[in-house]
Protein backbone atom coordinates (compact mmCIF):
# COMPACT_ATOMS: atom_id res chain seq x y z
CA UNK A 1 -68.53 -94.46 -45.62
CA UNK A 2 -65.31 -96.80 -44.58
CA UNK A 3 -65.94 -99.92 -43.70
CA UNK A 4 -66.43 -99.74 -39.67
CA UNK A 5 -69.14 -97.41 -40.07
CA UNK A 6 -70.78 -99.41 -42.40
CA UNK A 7 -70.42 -102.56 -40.07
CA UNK A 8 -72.06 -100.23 -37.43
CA UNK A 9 -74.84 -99.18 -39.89
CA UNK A 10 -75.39 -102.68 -40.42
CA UNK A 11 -75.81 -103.45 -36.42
CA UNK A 12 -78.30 -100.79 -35.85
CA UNK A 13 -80.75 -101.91 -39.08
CA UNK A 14 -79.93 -105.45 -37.66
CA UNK A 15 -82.08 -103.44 -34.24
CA UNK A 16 -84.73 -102.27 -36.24
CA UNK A 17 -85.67 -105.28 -38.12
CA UNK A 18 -85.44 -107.08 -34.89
CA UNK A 19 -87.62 -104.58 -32.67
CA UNK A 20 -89.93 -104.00 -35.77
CA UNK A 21 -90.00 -108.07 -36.46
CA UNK A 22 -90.84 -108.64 -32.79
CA UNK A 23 -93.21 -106.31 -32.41
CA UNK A 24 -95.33 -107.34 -35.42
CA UNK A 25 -94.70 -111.45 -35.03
CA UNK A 26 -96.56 -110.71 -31.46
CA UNK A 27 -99.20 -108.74 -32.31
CA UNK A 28 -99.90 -111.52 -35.83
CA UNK A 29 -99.22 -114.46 -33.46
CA UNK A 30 -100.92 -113.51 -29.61
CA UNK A 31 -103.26 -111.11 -30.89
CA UNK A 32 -101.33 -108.83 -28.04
CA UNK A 33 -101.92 -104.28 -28.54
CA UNK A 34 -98.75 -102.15 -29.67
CA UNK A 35 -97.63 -101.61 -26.92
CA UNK A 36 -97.29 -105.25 -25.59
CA UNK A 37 -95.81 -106.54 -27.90
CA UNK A 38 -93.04 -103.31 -28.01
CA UNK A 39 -92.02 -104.53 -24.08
CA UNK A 40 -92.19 -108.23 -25.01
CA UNK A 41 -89.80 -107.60 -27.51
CA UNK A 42 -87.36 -105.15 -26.02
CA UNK A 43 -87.48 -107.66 -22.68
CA UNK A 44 -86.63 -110.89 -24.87
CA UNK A 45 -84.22 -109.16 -27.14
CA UNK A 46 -82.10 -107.72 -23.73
CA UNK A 47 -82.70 -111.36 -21.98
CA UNK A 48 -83.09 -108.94 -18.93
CA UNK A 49 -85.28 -111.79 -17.82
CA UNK A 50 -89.05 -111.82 -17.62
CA UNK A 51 -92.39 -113.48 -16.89
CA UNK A 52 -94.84 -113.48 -19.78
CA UNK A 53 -96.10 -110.24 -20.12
CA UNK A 54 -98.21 -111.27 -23.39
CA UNK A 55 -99.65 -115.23 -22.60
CA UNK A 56 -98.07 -117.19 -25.29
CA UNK A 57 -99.13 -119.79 -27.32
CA UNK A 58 -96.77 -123.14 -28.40
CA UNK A 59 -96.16 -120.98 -32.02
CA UNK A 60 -95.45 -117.38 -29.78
CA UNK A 61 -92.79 -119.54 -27.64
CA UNK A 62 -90.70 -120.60 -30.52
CA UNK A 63 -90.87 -117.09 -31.95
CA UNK A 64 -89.36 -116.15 -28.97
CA UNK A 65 -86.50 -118.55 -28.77
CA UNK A 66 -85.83 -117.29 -32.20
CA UNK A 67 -86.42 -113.49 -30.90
CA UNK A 68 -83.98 -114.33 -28.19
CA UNK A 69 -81.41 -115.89 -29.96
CA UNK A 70 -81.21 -112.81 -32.64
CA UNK A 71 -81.07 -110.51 -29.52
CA UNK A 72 -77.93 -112.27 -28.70
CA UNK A 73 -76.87 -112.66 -31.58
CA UNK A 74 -77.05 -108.55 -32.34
CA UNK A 75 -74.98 -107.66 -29.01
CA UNK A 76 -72.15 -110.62 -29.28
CA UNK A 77 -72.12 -108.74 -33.03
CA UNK A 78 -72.06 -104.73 -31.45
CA UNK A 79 -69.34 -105.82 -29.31
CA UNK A 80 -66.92 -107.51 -31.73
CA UNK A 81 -67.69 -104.10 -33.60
CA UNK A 82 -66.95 -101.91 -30.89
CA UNK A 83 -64.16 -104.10 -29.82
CA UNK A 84 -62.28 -103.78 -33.34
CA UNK A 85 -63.39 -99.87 -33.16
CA UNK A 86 -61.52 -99.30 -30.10
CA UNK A 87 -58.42 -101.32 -31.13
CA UNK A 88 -58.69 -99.52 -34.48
CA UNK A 89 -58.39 -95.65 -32.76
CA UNK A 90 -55.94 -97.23 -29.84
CA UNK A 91 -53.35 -98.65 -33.10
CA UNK A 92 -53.65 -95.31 -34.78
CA UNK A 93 -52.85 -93.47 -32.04
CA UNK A 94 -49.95 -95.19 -31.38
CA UNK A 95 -49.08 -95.07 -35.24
CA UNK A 96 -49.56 -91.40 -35.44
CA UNK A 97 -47.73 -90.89 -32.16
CA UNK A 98 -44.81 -92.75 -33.59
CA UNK A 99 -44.77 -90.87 -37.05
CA UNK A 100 -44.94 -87.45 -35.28
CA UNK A 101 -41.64 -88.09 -33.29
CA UNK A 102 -39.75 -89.66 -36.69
CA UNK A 103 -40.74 -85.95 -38.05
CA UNK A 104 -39.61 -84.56 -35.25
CA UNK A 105 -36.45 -86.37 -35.78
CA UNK A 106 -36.40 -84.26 -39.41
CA UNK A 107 -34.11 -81.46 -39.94
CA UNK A 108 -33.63 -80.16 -43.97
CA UNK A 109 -36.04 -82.64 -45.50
CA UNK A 110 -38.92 -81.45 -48.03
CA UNK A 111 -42.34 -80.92 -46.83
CA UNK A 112 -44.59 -82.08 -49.99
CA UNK A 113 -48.04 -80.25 -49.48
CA UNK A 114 -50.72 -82.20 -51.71
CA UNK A 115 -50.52 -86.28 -52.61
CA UNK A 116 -52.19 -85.85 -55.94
CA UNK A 117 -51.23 -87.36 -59.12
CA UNK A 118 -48.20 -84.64 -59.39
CA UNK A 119 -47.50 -85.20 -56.05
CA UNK A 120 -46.87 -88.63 -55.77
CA UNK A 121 -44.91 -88.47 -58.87
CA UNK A 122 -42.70 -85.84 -57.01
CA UNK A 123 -42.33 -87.82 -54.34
CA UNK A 124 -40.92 -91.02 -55.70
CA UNK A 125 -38.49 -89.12 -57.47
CA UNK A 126 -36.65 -87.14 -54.65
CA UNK A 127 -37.51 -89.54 -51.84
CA UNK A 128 -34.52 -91.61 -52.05
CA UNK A 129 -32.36 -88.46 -51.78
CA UNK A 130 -33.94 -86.44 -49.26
CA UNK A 131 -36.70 -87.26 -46.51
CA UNK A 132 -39.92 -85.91 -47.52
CA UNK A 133 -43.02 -85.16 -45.00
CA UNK A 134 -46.68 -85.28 -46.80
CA UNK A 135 -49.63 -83.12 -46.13
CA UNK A 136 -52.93 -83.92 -47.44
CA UNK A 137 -56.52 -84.18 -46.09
CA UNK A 138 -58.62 -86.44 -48.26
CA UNK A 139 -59.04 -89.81 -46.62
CA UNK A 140 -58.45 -91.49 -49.25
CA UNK A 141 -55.04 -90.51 -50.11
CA UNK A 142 -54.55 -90.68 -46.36
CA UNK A 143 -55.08 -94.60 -46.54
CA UNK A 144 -52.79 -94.65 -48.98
CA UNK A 145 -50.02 -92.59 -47.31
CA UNK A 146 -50.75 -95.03 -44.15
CA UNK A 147 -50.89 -98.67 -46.00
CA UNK A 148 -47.26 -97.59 -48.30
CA UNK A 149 -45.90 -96.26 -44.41
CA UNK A 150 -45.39 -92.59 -45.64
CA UNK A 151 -44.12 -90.25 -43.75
CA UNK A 152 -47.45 -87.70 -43.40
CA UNK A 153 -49.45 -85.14 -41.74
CA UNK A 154 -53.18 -85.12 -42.07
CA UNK A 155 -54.36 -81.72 -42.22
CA UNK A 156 -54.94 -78.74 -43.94
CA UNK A 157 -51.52 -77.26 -45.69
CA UNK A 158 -52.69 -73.59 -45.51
CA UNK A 159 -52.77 -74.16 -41.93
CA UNK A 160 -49.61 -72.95 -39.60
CA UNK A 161 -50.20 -75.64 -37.44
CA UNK A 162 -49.88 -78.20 -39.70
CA UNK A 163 -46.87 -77.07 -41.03
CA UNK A 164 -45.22 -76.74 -37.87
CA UNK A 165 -46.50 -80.42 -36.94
CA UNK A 166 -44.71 -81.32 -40.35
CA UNK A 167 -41.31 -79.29 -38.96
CA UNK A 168 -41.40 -76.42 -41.64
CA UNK A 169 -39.02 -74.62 -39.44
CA UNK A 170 -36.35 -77.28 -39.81
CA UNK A 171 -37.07 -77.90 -43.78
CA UNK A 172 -35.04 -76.96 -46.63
CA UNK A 173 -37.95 -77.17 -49.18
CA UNK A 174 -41.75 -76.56 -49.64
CA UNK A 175 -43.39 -78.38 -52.39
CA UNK A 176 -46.95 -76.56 -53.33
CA UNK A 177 -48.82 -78.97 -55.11
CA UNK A 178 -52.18 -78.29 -54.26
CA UNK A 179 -55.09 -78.67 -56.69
CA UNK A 180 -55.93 -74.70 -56.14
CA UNK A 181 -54.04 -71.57 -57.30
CA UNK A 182 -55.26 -69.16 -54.33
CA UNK A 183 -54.56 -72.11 -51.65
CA UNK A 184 -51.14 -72.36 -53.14
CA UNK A 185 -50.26 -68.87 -52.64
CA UNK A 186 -51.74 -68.65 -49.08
CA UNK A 187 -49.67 -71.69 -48.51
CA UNK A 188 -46.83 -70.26 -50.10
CA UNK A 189 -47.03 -66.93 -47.83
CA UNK A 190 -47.71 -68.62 -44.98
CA UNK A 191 -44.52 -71.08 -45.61
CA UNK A 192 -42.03 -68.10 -46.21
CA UNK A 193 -43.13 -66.61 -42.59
CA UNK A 194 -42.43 -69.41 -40.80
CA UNK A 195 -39.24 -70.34 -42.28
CA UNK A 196 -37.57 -67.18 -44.39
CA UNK A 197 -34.92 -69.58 -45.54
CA UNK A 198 -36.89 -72.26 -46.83
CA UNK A 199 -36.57 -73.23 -50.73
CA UNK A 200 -40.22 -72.80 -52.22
CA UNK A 201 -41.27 -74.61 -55.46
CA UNK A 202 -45.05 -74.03 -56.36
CA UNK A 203 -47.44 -75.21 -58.64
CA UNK A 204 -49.45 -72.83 -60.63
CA UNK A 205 -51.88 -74.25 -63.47
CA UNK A 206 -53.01 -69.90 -64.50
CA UNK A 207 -50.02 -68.15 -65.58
CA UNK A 208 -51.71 -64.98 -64.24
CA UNK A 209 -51.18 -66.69 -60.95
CA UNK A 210 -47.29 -66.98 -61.10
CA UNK A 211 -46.35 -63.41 -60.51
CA UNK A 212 -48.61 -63.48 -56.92
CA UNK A 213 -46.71 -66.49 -55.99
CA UNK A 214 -43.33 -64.99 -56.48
CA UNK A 215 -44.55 -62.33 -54.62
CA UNK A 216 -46.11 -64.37 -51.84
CA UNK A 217 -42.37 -65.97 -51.46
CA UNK A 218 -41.43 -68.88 -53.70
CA UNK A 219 -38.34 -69.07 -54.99
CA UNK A 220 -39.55 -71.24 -57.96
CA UNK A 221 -42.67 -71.72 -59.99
CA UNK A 222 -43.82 -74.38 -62.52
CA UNK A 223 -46.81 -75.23 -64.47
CA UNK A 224 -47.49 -78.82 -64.92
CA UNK A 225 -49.09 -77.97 -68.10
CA UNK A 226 -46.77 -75.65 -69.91
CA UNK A 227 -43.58 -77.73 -68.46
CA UNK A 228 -45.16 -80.84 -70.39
CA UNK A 229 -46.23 -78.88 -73.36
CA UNK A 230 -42.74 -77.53 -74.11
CA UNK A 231 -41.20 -81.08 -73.75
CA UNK A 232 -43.50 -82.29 -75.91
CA UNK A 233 -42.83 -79.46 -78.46
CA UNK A 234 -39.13 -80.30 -78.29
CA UNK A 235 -39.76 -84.56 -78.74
CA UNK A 236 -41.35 -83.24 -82.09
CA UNK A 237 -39.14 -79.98 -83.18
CA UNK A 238 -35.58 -81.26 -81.87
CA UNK A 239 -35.73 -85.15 -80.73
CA UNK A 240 -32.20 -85.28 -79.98
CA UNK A 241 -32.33 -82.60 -77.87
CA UNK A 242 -34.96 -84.30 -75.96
CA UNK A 243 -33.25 -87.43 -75.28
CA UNK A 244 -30.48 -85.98 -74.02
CA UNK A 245 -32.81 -83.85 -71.37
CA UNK A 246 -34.29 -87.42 -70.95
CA UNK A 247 -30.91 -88.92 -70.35
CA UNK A 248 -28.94 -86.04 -68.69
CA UNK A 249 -32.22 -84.94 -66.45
CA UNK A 250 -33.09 -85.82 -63.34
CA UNK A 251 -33.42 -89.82 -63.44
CA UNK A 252 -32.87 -91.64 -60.36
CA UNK A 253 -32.49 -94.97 -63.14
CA UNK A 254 -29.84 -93.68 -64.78
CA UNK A 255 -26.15 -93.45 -64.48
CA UNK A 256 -25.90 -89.86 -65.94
CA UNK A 257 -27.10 -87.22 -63.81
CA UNK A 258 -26.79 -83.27 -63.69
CA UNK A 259 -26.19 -82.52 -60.06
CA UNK A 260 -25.82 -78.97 -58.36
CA UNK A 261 -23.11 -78.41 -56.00
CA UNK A 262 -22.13 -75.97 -53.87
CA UNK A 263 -18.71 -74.78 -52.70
CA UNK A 264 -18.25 -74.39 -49.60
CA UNK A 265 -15.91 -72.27 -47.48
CA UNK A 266 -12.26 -73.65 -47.33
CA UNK A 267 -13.17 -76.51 -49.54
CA UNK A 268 -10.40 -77.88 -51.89
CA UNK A 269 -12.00 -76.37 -54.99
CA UNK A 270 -12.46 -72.89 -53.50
CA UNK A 271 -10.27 -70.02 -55.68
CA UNK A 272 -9.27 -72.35 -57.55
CA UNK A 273 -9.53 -72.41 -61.64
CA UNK A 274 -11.23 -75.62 -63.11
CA UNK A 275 -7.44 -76.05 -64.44
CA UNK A 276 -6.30 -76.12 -61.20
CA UNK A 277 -8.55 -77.90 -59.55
CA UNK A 278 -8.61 -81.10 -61.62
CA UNK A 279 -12.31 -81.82 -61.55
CA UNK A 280 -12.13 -83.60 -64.88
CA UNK A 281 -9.33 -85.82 -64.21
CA UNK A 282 -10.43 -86.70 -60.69
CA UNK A 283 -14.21 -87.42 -61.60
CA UNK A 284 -14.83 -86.82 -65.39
CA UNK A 285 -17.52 -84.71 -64.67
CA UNK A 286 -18.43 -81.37 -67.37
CA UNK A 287 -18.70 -78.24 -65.45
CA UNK A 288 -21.79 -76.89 -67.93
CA UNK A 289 -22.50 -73.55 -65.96
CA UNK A 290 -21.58 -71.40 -62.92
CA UNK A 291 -23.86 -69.77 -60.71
CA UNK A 292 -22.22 -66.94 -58.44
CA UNK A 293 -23.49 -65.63 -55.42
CA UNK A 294 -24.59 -63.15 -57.37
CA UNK A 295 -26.98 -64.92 -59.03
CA UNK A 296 -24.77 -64.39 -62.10
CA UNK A 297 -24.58 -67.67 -64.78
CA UNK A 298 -21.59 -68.48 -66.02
CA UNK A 299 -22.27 -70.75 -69.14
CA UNK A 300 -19.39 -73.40 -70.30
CA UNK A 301 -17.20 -71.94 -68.07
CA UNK A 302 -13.93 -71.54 -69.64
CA UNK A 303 -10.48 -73.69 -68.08
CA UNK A 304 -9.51 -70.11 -66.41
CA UNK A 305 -12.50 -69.50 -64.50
CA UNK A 306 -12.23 -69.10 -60.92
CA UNK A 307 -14.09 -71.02 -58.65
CA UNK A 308 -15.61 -68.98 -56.05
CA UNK A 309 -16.53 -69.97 -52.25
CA UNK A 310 -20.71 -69.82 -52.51
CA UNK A 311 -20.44 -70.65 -56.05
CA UNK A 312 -22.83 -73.72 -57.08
CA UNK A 313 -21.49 -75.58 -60.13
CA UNK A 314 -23.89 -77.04 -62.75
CA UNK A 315 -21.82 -80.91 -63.45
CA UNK A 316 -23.01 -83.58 -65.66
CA UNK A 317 -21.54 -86.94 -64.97
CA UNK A 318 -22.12 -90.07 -63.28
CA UNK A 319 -23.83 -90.50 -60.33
CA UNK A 320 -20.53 -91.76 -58.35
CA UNK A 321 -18.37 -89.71 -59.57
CA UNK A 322 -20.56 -86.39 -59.26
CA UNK A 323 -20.37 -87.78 -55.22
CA UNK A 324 -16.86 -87.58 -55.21
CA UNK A 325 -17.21 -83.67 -56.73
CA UNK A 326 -19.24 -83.13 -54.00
CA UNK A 327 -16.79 -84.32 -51.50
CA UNK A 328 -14.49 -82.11 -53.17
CA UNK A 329 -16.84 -79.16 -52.79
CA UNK A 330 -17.40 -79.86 -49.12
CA UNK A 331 -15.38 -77.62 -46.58
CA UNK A 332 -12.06 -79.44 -45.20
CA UNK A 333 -12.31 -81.14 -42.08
């Protein structure tokens, strides 16, 4: 129950007590039937103005004044929590208004479905390269999407409509997070209709489940738990190894990065050897793989290997300097 409601709640057993504690104190203190004392008390706690139904005594007078005044006391309460109600829904209208035209604004950002405890680590690692659009449902991760100013959707991700509202038609990726296999796969399906193009990375915690998935239309998919059981198999079997994945992996902390990059059409790179093209001595990046259009890898590509237009080079080097290979990559003027 948030906190409104339970202000509410509070108002109408702050009624009760006072209709019950009328009706009783008048019926203990004048002697008066039921029913009497029910008007006297609904008639003082309205101030709607009155003769004395019930004849009162000196000791039934000041029970009224004190009737009255908790009568008054109960609206001037209702309204200041109807009052903060209505500026409540009128402020999130606005805010929701105003989120739903900056996603509208989106074109190739990430649509992250599910703000769970792998999806808000996803999040803060990719959101300072690419715009990301949340969708979850359960109010409390809503008030948390809402008080950090995240970019979000409330709704059901399965849902068309909600992914439309979160621009999957403009997106370049689809995060599937959520807690559920089956949802992910209707989510994934669903995703690849509406967007054929879209890059599709889903979770799947069953292995049995990862074959469906592919199937359904994602391009990748990952289980949290055998992804973090194989690192931790490799921090005890080859440490080494493992701190250079650490180090060389994706880190937004660190100066060493791998970085993908495509070649684009009429770029300077394009049919060009890595001789030729001087990647090393104009950004010291490694060229560790290849991938062709293909989908052939080229591993340690080898100084006479042509670079292709629609190739996407595999580079480890620093974070600058793998900008400037992108540059590079990009298609001339």
């Amino acid at each position: 129950m948030t906190s409104r409601f339970k202000l509410l709640f509070l108002g109408v057993i702050w009624l009760i007590l006072l209709i019950f504690g009328g009706t009783l104190g008048y019926m203990l203190i004048e002697g008066a039937d039921f029913l009497s004392s029910l008007f006297m008390t609904v008639i003082t706690i309205t101030t709607i103005g009155y003769q004395e139904y019930v004849p009162l005594s000196t000791a039934g007078r000041i029970f009224t004044i004190f009737l009255a005044l908790g009568g008054v006391g109960f609206f001037f309460y209702m309204l200041s929590v109807i009052s903060e109600f209505v500026v409540h829904l009128t402020l999130q209208t606005f805010e929701g208004r105003g989120m739903e035209k900056e996603i509208l604004k989106l074109s190739d950002h990430a649509i992250l479905c599910g703000f769970g405890r792998i999806g808000k680590n996803i999040y803060e690692l990719i959101k300072e390269e690419i715009p990301v659009v949340v969708i979850e449902k359960d109010p409390e991760l809503i008030k948390e999407l809402k008080e950090k100013k995240i970019l979000h959707i409330e709704g059901d991700a399965t849902e068309e409509e909600v992914l439309l509202k979160a621009g999957i038609k403009r997106a370049r990726h689809l995060i599937a997070v959520l807690g559920d296999d089956p949802l992910n796969v209707y989510l994934v399906l669903s995703a690849r209709m509406l967007n054929p193009t879209i890059n599709i990375v889903s979770r799947a915690d069953d292995p049995s489940v990862e074959k469906k998935l592919y199937q359904a239309g994602a391009n990748r998919v990952l289980s949290p738990y055998l992804s973090g059981a194989k690192k931790m198999a490799l921090a005890v079997l080859k440490p080494h190894v493992m701190d250079f994945i650490d180090i060389a992996g994706y880190d937004p902390t660190t100066s060493l990065q791998l970085e993908e990059i495509l070649v684009e059409e009429g770029s300077a790179l394009a049919n060009k050897t890595i001789l030729e093209s001087r990647i090393r001595d104009l950004t010291n990046a490694i060229i560790l793989a290849i991938k062709r259009k293909s989908g052939e890898m080229i591993f340690n590509p080898a100084g006479n290997t042509l670079i292709l237009e629609g190739d996407i080079l595999i580079a480890l080097g620093e974070r600058e300097r793998l900008e400037t290979l992108s540059e590079l990559a990009k298609r001339k003027g």
